[in-house]
C-alpha atoms as a PDB file:
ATOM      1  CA  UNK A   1       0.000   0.000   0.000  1.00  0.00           C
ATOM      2  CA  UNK A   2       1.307   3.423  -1.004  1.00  0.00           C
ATOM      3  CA  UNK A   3       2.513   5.155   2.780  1.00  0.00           C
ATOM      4  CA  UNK A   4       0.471   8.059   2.167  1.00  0.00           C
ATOM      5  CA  UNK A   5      -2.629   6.442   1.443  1.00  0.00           C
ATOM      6  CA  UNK A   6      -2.220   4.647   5.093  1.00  0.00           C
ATOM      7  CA  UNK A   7      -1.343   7.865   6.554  1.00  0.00           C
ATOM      8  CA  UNK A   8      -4.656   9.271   5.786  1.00  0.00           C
ATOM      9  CA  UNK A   9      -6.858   6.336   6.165  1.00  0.00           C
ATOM     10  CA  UNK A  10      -5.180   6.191   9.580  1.00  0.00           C
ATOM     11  CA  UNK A  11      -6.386   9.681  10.333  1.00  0.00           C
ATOM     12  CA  UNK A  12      -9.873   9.261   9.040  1.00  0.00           C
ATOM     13  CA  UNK A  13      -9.950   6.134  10.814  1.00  0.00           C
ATOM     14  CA  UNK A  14      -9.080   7.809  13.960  1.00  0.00           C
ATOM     15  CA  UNK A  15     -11.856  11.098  13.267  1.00  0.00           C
ATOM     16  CA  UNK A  16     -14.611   8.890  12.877  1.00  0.00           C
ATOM     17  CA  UNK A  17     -13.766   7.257  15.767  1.00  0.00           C
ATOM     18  CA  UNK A  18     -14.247  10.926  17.774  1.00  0.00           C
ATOM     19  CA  UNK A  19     -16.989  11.895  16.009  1.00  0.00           C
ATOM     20  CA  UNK A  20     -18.877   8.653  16.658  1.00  0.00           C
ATOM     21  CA  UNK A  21     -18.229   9.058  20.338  1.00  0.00           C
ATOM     22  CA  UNK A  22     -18.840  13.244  20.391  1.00  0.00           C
ATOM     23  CA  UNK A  23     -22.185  12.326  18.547  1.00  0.00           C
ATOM     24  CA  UNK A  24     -23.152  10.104  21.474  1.00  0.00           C
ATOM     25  CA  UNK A  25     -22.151  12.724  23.963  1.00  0.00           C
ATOM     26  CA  UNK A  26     -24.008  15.415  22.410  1.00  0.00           C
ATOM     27  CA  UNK A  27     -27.451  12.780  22.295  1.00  0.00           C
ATOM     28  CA  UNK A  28     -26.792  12.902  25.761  1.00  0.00           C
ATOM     29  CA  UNK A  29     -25.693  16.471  26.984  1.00  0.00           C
ATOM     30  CA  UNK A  30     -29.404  16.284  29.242  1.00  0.00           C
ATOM     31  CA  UNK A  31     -28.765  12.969  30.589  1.00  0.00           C
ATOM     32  CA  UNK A  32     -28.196  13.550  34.280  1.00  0.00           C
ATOM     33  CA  UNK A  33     -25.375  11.382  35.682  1.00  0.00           C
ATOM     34  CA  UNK A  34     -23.683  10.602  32.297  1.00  0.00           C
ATOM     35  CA  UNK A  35     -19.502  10.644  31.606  1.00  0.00           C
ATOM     36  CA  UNK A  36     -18.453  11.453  28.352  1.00  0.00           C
ATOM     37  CA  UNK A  37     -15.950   9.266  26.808  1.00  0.00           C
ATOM     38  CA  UNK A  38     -12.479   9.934  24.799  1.00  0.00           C
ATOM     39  CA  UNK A  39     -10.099   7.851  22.887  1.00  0.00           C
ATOM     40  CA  UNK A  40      -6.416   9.093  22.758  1.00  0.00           C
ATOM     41  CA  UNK A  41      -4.419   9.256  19.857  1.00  0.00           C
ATOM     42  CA  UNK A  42      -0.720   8.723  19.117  1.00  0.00           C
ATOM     43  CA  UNK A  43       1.635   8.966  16.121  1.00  0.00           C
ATOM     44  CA  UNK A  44       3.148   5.696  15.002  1.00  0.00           C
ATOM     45  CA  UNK A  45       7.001   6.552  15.076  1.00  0.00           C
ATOM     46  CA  UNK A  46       8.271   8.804  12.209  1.00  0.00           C
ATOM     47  CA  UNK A  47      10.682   7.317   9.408  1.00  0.00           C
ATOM     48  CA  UNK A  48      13.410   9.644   8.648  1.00  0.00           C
ATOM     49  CA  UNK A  49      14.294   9.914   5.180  1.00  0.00           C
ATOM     50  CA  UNK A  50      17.662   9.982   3.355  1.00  0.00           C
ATOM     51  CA  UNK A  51      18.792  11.228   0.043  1.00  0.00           C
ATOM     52  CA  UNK A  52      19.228   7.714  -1.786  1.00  0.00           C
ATOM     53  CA  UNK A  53      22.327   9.179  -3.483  1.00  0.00           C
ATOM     54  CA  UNK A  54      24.375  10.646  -1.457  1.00  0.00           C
ATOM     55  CA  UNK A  55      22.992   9.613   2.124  1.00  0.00           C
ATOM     56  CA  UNK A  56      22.362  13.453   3.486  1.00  0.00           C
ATOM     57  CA  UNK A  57      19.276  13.384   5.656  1.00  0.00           C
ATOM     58  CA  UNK A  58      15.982  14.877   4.710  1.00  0.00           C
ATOM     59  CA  UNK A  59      13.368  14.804   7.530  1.00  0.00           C
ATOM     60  CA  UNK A  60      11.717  12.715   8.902  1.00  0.00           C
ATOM     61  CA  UNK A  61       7.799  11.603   7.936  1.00  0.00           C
ATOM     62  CA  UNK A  62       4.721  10.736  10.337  1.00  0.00           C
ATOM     63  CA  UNK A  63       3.690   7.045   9.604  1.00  0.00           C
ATOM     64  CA  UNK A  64       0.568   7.261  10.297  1.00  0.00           C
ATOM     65  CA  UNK A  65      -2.370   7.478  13.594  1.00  0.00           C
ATOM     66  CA  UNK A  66      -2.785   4.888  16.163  1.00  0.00           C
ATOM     67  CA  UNK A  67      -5.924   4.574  18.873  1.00  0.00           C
ATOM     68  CA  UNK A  68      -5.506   4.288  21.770  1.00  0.00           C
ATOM     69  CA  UNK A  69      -7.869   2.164  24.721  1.00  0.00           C
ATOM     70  CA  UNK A  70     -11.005   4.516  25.222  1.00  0.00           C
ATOM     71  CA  UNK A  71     -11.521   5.801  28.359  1.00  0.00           C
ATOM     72  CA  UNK A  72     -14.805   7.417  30.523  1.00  0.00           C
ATOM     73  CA  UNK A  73     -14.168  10.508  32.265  1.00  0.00           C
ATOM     74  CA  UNK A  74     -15.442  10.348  35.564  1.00  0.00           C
ATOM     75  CA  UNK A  75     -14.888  13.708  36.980  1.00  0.00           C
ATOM     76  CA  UNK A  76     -18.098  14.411  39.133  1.00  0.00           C
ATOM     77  CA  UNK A  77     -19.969  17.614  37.436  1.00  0.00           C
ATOM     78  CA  UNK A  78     -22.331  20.106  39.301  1.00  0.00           C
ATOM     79  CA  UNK A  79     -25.639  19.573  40.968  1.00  0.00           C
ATOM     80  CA  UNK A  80     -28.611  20.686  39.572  1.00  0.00           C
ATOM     81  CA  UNK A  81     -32.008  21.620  41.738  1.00  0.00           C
ATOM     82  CA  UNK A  82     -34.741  19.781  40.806  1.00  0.00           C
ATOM     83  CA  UNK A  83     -36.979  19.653  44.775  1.00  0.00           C
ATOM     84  CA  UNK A  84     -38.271  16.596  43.426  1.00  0.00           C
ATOM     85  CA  UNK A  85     -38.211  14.321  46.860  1.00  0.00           C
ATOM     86  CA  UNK A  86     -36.666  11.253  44.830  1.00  0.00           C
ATOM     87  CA  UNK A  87     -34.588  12.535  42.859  1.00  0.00           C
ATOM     88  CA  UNK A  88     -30.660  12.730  44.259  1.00  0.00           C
ATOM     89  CA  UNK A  89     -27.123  13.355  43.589  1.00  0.00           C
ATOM     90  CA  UNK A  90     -23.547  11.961  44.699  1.00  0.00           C
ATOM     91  CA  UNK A  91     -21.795  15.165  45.466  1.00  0.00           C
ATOM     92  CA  UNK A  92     -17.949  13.739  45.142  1.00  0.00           C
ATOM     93  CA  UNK A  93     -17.099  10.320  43.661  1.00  0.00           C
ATOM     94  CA  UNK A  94     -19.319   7.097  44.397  1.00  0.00           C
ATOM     95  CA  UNK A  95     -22.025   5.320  42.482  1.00  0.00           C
ATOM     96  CA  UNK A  96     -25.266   4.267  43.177  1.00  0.00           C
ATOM     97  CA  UNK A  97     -26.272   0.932  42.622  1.00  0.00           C
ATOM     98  CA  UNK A  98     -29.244  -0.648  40.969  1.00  0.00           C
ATOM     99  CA  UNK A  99     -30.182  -4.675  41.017  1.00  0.00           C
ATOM    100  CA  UNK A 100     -30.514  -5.024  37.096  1.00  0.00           C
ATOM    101  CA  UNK A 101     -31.560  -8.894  35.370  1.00  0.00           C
ATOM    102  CA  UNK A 102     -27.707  -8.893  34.344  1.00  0.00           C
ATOM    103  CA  UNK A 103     -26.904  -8.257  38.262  1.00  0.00           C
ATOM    104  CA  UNK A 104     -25.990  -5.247  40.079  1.00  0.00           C
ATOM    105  CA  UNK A 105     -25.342  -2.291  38.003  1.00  0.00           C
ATOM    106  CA  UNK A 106     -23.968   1.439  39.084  1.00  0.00           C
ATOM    107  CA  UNK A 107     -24.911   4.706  38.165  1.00  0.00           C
ATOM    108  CA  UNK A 108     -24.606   8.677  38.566  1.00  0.00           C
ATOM    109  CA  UNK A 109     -28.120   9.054  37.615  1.00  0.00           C
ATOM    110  CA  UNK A 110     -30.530   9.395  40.718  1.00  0.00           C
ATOM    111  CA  UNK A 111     -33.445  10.143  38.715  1.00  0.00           C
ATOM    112  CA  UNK A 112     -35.652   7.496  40.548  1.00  0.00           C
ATOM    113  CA  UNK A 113     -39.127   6.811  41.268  1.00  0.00           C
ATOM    114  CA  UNK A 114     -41.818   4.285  43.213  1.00  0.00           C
ATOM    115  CA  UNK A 115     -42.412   0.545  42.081  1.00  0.00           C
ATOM    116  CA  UNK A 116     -45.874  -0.371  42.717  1.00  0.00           C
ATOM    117  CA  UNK A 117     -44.357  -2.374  45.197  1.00  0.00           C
ATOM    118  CA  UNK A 118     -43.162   0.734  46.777  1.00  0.00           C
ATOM    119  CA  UNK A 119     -39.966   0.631  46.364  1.00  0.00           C
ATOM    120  CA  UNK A 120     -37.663   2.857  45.066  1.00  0.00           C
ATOM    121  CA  UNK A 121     -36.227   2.228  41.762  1.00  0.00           C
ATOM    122  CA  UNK A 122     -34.860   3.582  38.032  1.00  0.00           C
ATOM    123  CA  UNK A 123     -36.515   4.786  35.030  1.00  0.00           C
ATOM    124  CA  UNK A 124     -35.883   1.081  33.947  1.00  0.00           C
ATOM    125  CA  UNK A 125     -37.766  -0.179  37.031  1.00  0.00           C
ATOM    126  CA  UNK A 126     -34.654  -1.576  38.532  1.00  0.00           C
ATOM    127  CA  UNK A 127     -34.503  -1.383  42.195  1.00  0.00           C
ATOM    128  CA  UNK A 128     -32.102   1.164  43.782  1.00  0.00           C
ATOM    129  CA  UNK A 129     -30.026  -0.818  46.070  1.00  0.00           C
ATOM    130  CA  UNK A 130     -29.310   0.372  50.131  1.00  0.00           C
ATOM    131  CA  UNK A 131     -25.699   0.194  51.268  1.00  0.00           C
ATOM    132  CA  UNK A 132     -26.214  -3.629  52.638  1.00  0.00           C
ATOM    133  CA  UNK A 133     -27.521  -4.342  49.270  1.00  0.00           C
ATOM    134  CA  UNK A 134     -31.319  -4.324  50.137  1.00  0.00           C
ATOM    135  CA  UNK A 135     -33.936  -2.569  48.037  1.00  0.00           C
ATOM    136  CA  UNK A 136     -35.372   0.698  49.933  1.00  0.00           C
ATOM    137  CA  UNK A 137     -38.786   1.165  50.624  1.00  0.00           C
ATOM    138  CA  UNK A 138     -40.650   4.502  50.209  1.00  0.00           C
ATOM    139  CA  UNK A 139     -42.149   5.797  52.863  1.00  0.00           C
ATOM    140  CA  UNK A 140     -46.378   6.457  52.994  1.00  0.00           C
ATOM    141  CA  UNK A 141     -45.093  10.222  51.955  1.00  0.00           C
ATOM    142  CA  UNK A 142     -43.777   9.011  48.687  1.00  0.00           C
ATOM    143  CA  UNK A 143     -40.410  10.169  50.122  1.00  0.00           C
ATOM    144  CA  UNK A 144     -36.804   8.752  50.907  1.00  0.00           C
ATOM    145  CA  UNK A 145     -33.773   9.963  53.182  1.00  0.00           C
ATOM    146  CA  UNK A 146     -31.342  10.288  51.476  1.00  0.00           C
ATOM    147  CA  UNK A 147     -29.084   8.434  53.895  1.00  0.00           C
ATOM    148  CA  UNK A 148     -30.649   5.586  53.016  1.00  0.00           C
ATOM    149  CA  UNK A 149     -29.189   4.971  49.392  1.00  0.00           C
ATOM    150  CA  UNK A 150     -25.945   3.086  49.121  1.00  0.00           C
ATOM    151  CA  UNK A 151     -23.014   5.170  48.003  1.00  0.00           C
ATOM    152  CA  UNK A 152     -20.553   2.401  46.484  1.00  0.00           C
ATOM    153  CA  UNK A 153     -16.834   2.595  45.533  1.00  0.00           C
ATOM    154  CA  UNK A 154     -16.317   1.402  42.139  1.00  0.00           C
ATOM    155  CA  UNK A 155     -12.515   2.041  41.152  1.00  0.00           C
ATOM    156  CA  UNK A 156     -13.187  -0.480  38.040  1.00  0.00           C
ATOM    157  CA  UNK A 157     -16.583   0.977  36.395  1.00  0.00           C
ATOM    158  CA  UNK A 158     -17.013   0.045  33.056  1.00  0.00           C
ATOM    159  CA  UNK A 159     -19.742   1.677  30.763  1.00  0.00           C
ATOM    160  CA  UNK A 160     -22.666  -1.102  29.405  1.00  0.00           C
ATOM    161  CA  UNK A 161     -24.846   1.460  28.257  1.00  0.00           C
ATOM    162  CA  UNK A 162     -27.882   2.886  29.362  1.00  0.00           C
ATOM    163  CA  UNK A 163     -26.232   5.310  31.716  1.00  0.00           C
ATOM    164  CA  UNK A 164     -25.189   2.178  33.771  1.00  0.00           C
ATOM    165  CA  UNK A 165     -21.640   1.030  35.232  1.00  0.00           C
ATOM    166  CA  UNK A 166     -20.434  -2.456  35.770  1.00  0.00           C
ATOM    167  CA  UNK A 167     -17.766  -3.224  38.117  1.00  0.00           C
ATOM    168  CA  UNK A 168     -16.695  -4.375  41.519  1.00  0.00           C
ATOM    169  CA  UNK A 169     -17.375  -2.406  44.398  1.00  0.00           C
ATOM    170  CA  UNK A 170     -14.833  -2.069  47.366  1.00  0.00           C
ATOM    171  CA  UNK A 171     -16.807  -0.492  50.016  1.00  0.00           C
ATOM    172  CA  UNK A 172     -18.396   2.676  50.304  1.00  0.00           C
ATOM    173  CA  UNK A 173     -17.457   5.678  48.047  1.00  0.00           C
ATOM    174  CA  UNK A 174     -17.080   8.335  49.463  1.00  0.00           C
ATOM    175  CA  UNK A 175     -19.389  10.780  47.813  1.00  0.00           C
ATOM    176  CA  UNK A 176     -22.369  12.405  50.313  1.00  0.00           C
ATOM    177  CA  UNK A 177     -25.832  11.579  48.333  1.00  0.00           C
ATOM    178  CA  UNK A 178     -28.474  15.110  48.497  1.00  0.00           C
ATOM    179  CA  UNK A 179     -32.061  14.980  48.294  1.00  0.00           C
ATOM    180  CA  UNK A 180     -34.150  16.929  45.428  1.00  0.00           C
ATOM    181  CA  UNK A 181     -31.114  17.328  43.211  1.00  0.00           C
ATOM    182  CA  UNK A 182     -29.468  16.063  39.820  1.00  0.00           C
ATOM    183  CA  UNK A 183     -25.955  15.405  38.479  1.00  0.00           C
ATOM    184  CA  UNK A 184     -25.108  17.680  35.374  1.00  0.00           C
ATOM    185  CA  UNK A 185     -24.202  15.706  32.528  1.00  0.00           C
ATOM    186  CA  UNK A 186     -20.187  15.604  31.936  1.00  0.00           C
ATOM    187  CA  UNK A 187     -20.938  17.108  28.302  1.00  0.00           C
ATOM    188  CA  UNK A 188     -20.436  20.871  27.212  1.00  0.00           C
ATOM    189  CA  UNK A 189     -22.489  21.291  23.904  1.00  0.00           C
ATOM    190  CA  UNK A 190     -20.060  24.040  23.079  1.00  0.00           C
ATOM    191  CA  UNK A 191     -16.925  22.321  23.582  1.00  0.00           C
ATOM    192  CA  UNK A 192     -18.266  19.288  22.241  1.00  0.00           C
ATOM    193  CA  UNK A 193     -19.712  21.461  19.171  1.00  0.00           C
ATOM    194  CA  UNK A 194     -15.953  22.823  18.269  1.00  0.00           C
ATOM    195  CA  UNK A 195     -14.378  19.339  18.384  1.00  0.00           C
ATOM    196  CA  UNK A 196     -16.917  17.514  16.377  1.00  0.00           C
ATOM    197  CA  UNK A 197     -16.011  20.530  13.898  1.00  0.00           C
ATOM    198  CA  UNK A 198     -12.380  19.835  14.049  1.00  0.00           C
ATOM    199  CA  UNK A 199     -12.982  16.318  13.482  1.00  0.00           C
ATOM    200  CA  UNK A 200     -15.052  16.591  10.966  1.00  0.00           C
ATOM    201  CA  UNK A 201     -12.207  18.743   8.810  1.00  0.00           C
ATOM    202  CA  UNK A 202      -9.809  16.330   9.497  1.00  0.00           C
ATOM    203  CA  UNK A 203     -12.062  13.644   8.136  1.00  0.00           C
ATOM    204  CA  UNK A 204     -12.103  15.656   4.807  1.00  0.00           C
ATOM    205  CA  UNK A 205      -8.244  16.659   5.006  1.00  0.00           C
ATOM    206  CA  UNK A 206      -7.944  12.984   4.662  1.00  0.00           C
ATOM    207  CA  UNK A 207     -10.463  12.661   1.825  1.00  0.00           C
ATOM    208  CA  UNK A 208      -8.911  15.256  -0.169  1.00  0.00           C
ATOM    209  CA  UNK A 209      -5.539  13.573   0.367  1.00  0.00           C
ATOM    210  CA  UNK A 210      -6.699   9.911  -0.853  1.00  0.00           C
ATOM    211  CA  UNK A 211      -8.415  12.004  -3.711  1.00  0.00           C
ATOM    212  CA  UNK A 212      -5.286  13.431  -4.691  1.00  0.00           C
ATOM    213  CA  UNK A 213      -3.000  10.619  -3.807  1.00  0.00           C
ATOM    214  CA  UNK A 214      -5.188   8.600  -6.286  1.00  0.00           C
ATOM    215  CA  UNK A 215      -5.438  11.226  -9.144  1.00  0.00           C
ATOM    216  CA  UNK A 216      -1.431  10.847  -8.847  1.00  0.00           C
ATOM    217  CA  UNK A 217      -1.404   7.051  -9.196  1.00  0.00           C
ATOM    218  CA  UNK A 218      -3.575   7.074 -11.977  1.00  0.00           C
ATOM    219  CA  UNK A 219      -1.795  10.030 -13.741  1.00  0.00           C
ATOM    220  CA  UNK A 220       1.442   7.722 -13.092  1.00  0.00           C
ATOM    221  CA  UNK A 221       0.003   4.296 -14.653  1.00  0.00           C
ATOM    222  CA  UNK A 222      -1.445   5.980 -17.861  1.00  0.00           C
ATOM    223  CA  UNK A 223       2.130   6.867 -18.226  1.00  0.00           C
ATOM    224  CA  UNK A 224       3.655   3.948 -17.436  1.00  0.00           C
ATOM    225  CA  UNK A 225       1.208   2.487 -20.041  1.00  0.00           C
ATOM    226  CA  UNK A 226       1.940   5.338 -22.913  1.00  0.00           C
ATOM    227  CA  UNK A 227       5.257   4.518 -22.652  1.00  0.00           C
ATOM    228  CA  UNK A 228       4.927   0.984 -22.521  1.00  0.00           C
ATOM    229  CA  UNK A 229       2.739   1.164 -25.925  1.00  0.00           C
ATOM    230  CA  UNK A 230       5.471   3.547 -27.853  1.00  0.00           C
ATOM    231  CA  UNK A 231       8.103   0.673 -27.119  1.00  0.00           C
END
């Protein structure tokens, strides 16, 4: 494969990887709770280039983009006020933990409501889950204290979609959980607005460059060819 045409396919590879996961963000920049997620990127290492002839360096040339392992960011984000009595919020770090069919799950979202079993539970109907792992009953006031959710430590939360963390909890986290509040989403439209922009152009930087990189090719077999038919 011609080096340049890896170059950019590498970088095109590695903006639509971005823009996939900024497009996700953005879908869920109202989403109380949720962590936006990033993917690093690295150079592969550069070849430096020589003068065939007479050996006198040139410079040296990128080889292309590498991915690295994706990554959620966790840092907590603000509080907002809702006064609704069951909805709550993990000021600091901590998750709250829901008993899902898959088994227990974990969560920044404390948007929760009552079963008809009176209990207190997720928009999925999951039960929320106390800090000995019990569900918690709502009280005859359709209200909770908020010392009564479990606050867990999960140092090994992995996203499995739907706002929801698996992981292994090692005791209580050490977050304090308020009453009639929300978690922010981790997601600034604006910022997230201006990088799905950038992306985007570097998606059609490498377009162009294929483009031309092809155009080149082409020009250089119909030569190849001419010359090949005047012999």
């Amino acid at each position: 494969m011609d080096l340049g045409l890896f170059i950019a396919a590498s970088g095109m590879v590695a903006s639509q990887t971005r823009q996939d996961q900024l497009s996700n963000d953005l879908a869920n920049a109202s989403t109380p709770g949720y962590k936006p997620d990033a993917t690093p990127v690295h150079s592969f290492g550069e070849m430096l280039l020589d003068n065939t002839v007479t050996g006198q360096p040139i410079g040296s040339l990128s080889t292309g983009v590498s991915l690295g392992k994706t990554y959620t960011d966790m840092t907590p984000a603000g509080m907002q006020t809702t006064n609704e009595p069951l909805d709550f919020g993990i000021v600091g770090t901590g998750f709250f933990a829901v008993q899902t069919p898959q088994g227990v799950r974990y969560t920044r979202d404390g948007q929760f409501t009552t079963s008809q079993q009176g209990l207190l539970v997720d928009g999925a109907g999951d039960n929320v889950l106390a800090q000995s792992g019990a569900p918690i009953t709502v009280g005859a006031n359709g209200t909770v204290a908020a010392g009564s959710l479990g606050v867990f430590n999960v140092p090994t939360a992995v996203k499995q979609g739907e706002n929801l963390f698996a992981g292994t909890a090692t005791g209580q986290g050490q977050g304090t959980v308020r009453q009639g509040v929300l978690e922010e989403s981790g997601v600034d439209p604006s910022t997230v607005m201006v990088e799905m922009i950038s992306s985007l152009r570097s998606f059609q930087s490498g377009q162009q460059a294929i483009q031309a990189i092809n155009q080149t090719l082409q020009a250089a077999s119909s030569q190849v060819g001419s010359l090949n038919g005047n012999s």
